[in-house]
Protein backbone atom coordinates (compact mmCIF):
# COMPACT_ATOMS: atom_id res chain seq x y z
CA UNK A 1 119.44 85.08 108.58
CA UNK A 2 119.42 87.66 105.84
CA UNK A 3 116.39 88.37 103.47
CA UNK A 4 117.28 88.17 99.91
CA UNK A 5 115.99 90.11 97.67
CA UNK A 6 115.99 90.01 93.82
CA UNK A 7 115.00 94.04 92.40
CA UNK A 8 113.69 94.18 88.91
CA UNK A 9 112.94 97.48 87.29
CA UNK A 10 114.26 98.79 84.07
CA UNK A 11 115.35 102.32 85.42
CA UNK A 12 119.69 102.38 86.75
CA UNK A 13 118.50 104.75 88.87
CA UNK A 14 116.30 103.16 90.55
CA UNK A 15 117.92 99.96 90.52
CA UNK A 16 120.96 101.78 92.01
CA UNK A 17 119.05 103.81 94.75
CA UNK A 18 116.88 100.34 95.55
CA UNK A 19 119.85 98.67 95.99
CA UNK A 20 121.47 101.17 98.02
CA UNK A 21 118.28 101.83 100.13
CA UNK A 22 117.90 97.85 100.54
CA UNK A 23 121.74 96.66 101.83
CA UNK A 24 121.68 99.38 104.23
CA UNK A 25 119.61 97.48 106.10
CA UNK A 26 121.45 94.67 107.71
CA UNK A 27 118.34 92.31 107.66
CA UNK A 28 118.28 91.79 104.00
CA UNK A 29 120.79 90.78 101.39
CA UNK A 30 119.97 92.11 97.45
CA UNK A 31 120.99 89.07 95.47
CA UNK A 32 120.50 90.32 91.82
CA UNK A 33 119.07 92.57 89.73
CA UNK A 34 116.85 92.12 86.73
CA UNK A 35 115.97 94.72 83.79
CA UNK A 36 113.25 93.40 82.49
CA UNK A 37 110.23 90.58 82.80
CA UNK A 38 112.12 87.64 81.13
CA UNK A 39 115.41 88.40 83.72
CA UNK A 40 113.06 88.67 86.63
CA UNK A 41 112.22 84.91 85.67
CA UNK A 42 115.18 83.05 85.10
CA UNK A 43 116.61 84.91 88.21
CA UNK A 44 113.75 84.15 90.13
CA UNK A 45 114.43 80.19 89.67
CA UNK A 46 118.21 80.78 89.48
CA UNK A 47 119.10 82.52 93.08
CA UNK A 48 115.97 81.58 95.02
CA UNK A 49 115.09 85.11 96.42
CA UNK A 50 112.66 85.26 99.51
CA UNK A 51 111.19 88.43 98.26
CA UNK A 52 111.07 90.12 94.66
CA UNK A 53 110.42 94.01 94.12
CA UNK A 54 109.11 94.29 90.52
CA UNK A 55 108.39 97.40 88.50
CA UNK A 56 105.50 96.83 86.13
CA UNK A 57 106.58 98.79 82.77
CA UNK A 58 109.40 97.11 81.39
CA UNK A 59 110.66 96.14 77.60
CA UNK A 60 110.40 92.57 76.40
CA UNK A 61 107.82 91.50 79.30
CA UNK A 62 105.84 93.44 81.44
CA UNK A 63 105.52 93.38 85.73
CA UNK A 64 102.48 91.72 85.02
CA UNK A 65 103.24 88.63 82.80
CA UNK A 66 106.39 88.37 84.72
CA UNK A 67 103.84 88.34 88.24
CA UNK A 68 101.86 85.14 86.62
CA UNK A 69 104.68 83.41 85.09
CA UNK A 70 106.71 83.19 88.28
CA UNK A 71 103.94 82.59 90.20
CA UNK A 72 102.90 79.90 88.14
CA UNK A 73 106.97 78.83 88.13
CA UNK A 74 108.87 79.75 90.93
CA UNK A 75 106.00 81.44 93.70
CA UNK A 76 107.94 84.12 95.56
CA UNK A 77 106.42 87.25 97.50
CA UNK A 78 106.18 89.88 95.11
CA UNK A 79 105.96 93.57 95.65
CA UNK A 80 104.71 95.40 93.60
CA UNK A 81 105.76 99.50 92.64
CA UNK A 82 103.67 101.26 91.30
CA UNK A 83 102.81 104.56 89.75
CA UNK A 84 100.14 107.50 91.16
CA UNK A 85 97.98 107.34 88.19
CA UNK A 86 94.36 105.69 87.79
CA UNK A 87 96.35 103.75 85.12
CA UNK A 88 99.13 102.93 87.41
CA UNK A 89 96.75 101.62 89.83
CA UNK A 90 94.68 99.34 87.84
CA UNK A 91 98.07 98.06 86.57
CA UNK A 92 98.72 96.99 90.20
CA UNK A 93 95.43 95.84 90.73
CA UNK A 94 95.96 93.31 87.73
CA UNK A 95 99.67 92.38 89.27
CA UNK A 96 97.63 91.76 92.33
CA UNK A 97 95.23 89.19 91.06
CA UNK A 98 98.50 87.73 89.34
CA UNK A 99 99.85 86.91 92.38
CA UNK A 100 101.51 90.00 93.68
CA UNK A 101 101.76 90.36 97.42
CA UNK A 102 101.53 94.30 97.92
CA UNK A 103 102.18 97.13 96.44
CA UNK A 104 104.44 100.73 96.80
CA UNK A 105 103.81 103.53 94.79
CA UNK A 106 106.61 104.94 92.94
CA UNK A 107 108.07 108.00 94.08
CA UNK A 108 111.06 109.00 92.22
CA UNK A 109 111.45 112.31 94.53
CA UNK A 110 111.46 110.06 97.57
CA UNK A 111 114.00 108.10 96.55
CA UNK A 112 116.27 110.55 94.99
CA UNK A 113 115.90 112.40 98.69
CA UNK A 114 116.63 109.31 100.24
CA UNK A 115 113.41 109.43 102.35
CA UNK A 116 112.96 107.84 105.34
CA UNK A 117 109.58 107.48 105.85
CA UNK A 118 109.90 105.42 102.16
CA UNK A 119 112.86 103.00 103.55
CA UNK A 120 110.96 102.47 106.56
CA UNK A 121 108.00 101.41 104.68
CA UNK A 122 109.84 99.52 102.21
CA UNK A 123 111.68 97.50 105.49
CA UNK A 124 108.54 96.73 106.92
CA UNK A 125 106.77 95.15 103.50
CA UNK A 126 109.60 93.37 102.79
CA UNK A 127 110.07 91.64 106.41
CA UNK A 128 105.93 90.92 106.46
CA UNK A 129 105.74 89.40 102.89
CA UNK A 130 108.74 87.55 103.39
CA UNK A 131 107.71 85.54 106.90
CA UNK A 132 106.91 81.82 105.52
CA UNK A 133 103.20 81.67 105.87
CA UNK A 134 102.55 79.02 108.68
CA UNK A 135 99.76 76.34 107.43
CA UNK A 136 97.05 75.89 109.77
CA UNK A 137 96.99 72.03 109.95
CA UNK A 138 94.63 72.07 113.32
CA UNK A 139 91.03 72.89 112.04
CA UNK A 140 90.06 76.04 113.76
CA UNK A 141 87.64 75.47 117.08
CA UNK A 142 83.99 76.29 116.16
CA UNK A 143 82.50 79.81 116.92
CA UNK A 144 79.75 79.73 118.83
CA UNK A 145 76.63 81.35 116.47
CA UNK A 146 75.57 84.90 117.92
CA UNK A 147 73.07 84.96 121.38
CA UNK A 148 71.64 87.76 119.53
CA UNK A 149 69.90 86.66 116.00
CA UNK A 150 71.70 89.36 113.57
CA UNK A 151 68.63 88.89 110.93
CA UNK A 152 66.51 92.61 110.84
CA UNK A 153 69.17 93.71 113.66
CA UNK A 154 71.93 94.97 111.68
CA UNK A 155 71.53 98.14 109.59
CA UNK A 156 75.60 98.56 108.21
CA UNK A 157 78.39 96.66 107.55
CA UNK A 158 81.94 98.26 107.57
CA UNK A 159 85.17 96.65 106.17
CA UNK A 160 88.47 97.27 106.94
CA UNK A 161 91.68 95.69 105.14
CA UNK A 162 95.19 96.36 104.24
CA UNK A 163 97.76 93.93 103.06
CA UNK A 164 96.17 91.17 100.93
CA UNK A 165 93.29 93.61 101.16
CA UNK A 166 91.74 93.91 97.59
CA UNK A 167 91.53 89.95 96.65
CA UNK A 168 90.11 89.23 99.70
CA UNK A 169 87.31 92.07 99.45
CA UNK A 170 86.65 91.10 95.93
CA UNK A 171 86.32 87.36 97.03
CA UNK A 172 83.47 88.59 99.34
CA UNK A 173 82.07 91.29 97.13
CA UNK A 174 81.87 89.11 94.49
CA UNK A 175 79.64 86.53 95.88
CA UNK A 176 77.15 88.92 97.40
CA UNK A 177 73.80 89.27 95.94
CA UNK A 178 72.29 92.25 94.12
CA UNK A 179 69.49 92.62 96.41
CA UNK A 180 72.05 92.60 99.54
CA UNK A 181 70.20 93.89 102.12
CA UNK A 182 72.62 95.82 104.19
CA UNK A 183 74.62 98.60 103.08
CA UNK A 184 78.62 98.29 103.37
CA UNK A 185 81.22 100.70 103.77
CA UNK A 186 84.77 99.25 102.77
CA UNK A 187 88.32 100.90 103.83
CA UNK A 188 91.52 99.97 102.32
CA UNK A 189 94.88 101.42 103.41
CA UNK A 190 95.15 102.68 99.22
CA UNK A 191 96.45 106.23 98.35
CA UNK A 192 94.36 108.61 96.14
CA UNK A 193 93.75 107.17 92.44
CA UNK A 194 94.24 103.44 93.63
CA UNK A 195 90.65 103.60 94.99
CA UNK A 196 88.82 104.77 92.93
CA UNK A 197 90.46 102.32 89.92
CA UNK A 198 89.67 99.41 93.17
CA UNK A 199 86.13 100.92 93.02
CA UNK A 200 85.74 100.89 89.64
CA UNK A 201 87.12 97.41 89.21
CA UNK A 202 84.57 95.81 91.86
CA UNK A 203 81.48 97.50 90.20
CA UNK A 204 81.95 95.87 87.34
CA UNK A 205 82.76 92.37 89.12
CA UNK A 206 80.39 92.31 91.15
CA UNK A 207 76.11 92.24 91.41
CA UNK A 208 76.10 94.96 94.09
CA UNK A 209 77.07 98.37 93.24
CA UNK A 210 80.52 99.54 94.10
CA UNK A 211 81.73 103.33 94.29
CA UNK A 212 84.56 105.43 95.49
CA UNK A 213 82.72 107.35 98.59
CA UNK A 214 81.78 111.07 98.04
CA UNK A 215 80.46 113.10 100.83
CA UNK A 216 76.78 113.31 100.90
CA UNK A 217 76.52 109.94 99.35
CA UNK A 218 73.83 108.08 101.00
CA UNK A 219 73.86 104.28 102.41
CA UNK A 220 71.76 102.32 100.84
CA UNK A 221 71.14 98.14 100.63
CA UNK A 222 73.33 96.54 98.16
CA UNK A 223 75.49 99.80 97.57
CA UNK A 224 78.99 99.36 98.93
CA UNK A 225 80.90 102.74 99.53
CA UNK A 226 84.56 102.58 99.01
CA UNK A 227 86.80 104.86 101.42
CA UNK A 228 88.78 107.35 99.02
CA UNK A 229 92.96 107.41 99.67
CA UNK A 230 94.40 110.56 101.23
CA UNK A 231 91.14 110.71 103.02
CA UNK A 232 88.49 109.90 106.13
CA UNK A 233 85.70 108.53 105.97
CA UNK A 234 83.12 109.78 108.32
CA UNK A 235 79.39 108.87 108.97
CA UNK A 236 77.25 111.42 109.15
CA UNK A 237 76.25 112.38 112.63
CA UNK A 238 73.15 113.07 112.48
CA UNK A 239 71.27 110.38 111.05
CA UNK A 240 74.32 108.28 109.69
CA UNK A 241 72.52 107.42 106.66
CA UNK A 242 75.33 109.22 104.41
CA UNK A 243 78.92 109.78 104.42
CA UNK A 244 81.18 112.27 104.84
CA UNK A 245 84.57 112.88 103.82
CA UNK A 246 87.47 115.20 105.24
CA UNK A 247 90.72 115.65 104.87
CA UNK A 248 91.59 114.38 108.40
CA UNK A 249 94.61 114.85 110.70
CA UNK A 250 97.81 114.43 109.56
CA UNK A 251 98.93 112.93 112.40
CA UNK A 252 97.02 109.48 111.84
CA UNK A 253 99.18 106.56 110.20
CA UNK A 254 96.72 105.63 107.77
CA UNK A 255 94.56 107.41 105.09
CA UNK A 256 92.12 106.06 104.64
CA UNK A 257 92.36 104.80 108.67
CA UNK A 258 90.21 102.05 109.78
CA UNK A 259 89.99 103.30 113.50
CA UNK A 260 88.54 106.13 112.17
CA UNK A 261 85.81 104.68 110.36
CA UNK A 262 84.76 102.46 113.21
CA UNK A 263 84.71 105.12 115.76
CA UNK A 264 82.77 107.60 113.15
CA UNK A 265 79.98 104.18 113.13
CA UNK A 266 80.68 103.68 116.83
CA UNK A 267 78.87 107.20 118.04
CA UNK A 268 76.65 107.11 114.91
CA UNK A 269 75.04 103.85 114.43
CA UNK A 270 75.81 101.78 117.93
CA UNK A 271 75.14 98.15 117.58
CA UNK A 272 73.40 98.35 114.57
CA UNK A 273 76.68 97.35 113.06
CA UNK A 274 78.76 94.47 112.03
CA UNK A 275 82.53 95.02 111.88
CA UNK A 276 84.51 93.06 110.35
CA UNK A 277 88.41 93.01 109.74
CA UNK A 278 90.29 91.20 107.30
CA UNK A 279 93.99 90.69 106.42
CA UNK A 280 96.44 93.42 106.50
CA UNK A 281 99.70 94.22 108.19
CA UNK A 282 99.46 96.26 111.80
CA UNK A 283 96.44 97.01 114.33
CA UNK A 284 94.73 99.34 112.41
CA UNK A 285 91.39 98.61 113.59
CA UNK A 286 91.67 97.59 116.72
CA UNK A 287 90.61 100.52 118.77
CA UNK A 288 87.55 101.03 116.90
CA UNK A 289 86.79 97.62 117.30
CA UNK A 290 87.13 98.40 121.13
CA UNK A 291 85.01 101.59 121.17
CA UNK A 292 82.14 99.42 117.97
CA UNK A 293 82.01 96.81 120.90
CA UNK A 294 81.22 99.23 124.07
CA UNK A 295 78.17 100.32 121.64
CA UNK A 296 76.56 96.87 121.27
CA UNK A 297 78.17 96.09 117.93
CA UNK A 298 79.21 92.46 116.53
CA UNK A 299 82.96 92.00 115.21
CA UNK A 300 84.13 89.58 112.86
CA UNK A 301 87.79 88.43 112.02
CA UNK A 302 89.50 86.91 109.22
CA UNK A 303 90.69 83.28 109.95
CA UNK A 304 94.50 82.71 109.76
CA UNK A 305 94.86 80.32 107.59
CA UNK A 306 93.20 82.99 104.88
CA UNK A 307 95.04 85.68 105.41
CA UNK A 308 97.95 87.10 103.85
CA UNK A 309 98.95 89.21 106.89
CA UNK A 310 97.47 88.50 110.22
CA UNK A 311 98.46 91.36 111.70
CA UNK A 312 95.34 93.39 112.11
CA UNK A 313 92.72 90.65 112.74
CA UNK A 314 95.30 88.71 115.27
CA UNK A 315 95.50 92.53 116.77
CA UNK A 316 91.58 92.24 117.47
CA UNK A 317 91.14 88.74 118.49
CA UNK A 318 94.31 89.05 121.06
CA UNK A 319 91.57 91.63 122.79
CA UNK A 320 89.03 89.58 123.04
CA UNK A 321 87.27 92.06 120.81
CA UNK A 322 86.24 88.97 118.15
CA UNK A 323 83.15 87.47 118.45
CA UNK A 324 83.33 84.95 115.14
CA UNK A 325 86.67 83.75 113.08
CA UNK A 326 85.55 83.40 109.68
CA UNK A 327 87.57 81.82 106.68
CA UNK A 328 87.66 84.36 103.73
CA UNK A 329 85.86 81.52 101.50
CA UNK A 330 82.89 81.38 104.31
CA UNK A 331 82.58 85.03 104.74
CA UNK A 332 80.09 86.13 101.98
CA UNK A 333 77.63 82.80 103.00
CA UNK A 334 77.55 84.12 106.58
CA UNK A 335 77.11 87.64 105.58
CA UNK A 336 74.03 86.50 103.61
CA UNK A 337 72.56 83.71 105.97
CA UNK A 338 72.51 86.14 108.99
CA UNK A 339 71.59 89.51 108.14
């Protein structure tokens, strides 16, 4: 069965080469094409699409509007393209908390030069926001509290998230205290410009402070340090009381890469840490979960039922590398009751 697709952007071009890119996969089907905010909702409700790829500049009704309104209408998986820019990005950020799914920036070059490392990421969003998200009906089996009390024990907290990423970090963030007593360190699979707007966005939303991660910056309680896109993140070896950041290889997936980060807090900081992965699409994660766990640390995962992907906490838990499922909505209590 076929994945339809409804595009919406106000470019031909990119209609045309979207269209092209899309029914040259056999897996999906583009059913229609919309111009502009108002199209994208009467086609929405008129053809039933499982997935919609929405621009966000348009005449007569922005991405944006058009997110809520269908949303509030007709909800279908949206993603989201987006430009480079700090502006673009906090333009996706807002789509997000409308009701957007995820988000791909806009690359006009890569799709004029028919790129394929842009089809195959445009395949694989489109196949993981359109699976029908199964409802947990069966309440999940209690996790059994930590042998070890966590209170006085743990010294950082590190965050890694992808798909469904930045509402679910904010929904955390958010509820945290200013006098926090742990510092955090949060990646997000986010290219350069989309972090720093993410970082920006959380400071002012939440009571701890929130800021795109500079090398030399220090960790301190309360402070969460944001990973920058097109970067690594990297605790500093000797005392890992600050950060650093590098360029990195080019041969990881993922920059900012989770595995990274974990292995950097791994050697550093031991089992002083709590881990915890949310949402996202893949198994980014998983292996520094694996090497976070050989030095003493505790992992947590995002429940299921919470999560827009379950890709990379399923990837963790099908280890055995888990040691608490935690709803997104119980997260921030636990975070504050135990350490």
């Amino acid at each position: 069965m076929t994945i339809k697709v409804l595009i919406v952007d106000d470019s031909n071009f990119f209609q045309q080469r979207l269209k092209e890119i899309i029914g040259a996969n056999s897996k999906f089907s583009v059913v229609g094409i919309a111009a502009n905010g108002r199209e994208a909702i009467e086609k929405a409700q008129a053809l039933k699409p499982d997935v919609i790829t929405m621009d966000y500049e348009m005449p007569m009704m922005d991405g944006v509007t058009a997110v809520r309104r269908i949303m509030q209408e007709n909800p279908t998986p949206i993603l989201m393209f987006s430009s480079l820019t700090y502006e673009g990005a906090r333009t996706t950020l807002d789509a997000l908390e409308a009701g957007a799914v995820d988000f791909l920036p806009k690359n006009f070059s890569e799709v004029s030069r028919d790129s394929e490392s842009l089809k195959q990421k445009l395949y694989q969003k489109i196949i993981a926001i359109a699976k029908p998200k199964r409802v947990v009906t069966e309440p999940l089996a209690p996790q059994p509290k930590p042998q070890i009390p966590l209170k006085g024990r743990i010294k950082l907290v590190v965050i890694g998230a992808s798909t469904g990423g930045p509402l679910a970090m904010t929904d955390v963030l958010k509820r945290l205290p200013k006098d926090f007593p742990v510092p955090i360190i949060l990646v997000l699979h986010m290219p350069e410009n989309f972090t720093r707007a993410f970082a920006d966005r959380l400071d002012k939303q939440c009571e701890i402070r929130v800021k795109e991660a500079a090398s030399g910056d220090s960790l301190q309680a309360g402070t969460a340090l944001l990973a920058p896109g097109g970067k690594q993140l990297l605790l500093e070896s000797t005392y890992g009381r600050s950060v650093q950041i590098i360029d990195g290889d080019d041969r990881v997936n993922y920059k900012p890469c989770i595995d990274v980060t974990f292995a950097s807090a791994a050697k550093v900081s031991g089992d002083a840490v709590l881990a915890i992965v949310m949402t996202g699409m893949g198994s980014d994660g998983k292996e520094g979960t694996r090497l976070l766990k050989r030095s003493g640390a505790r992992v947590w995962t995002q429940d299921e039922a919470s999560c827009v992907i379950y890709g990379m906490p399923q990837a963790v838990v099908r280890e055995g590398l888990s040691d608490r499922i935690v709803k997104l909505q119980d997260m921030s209590q636990f975070m504050i009751e135990e350490l």
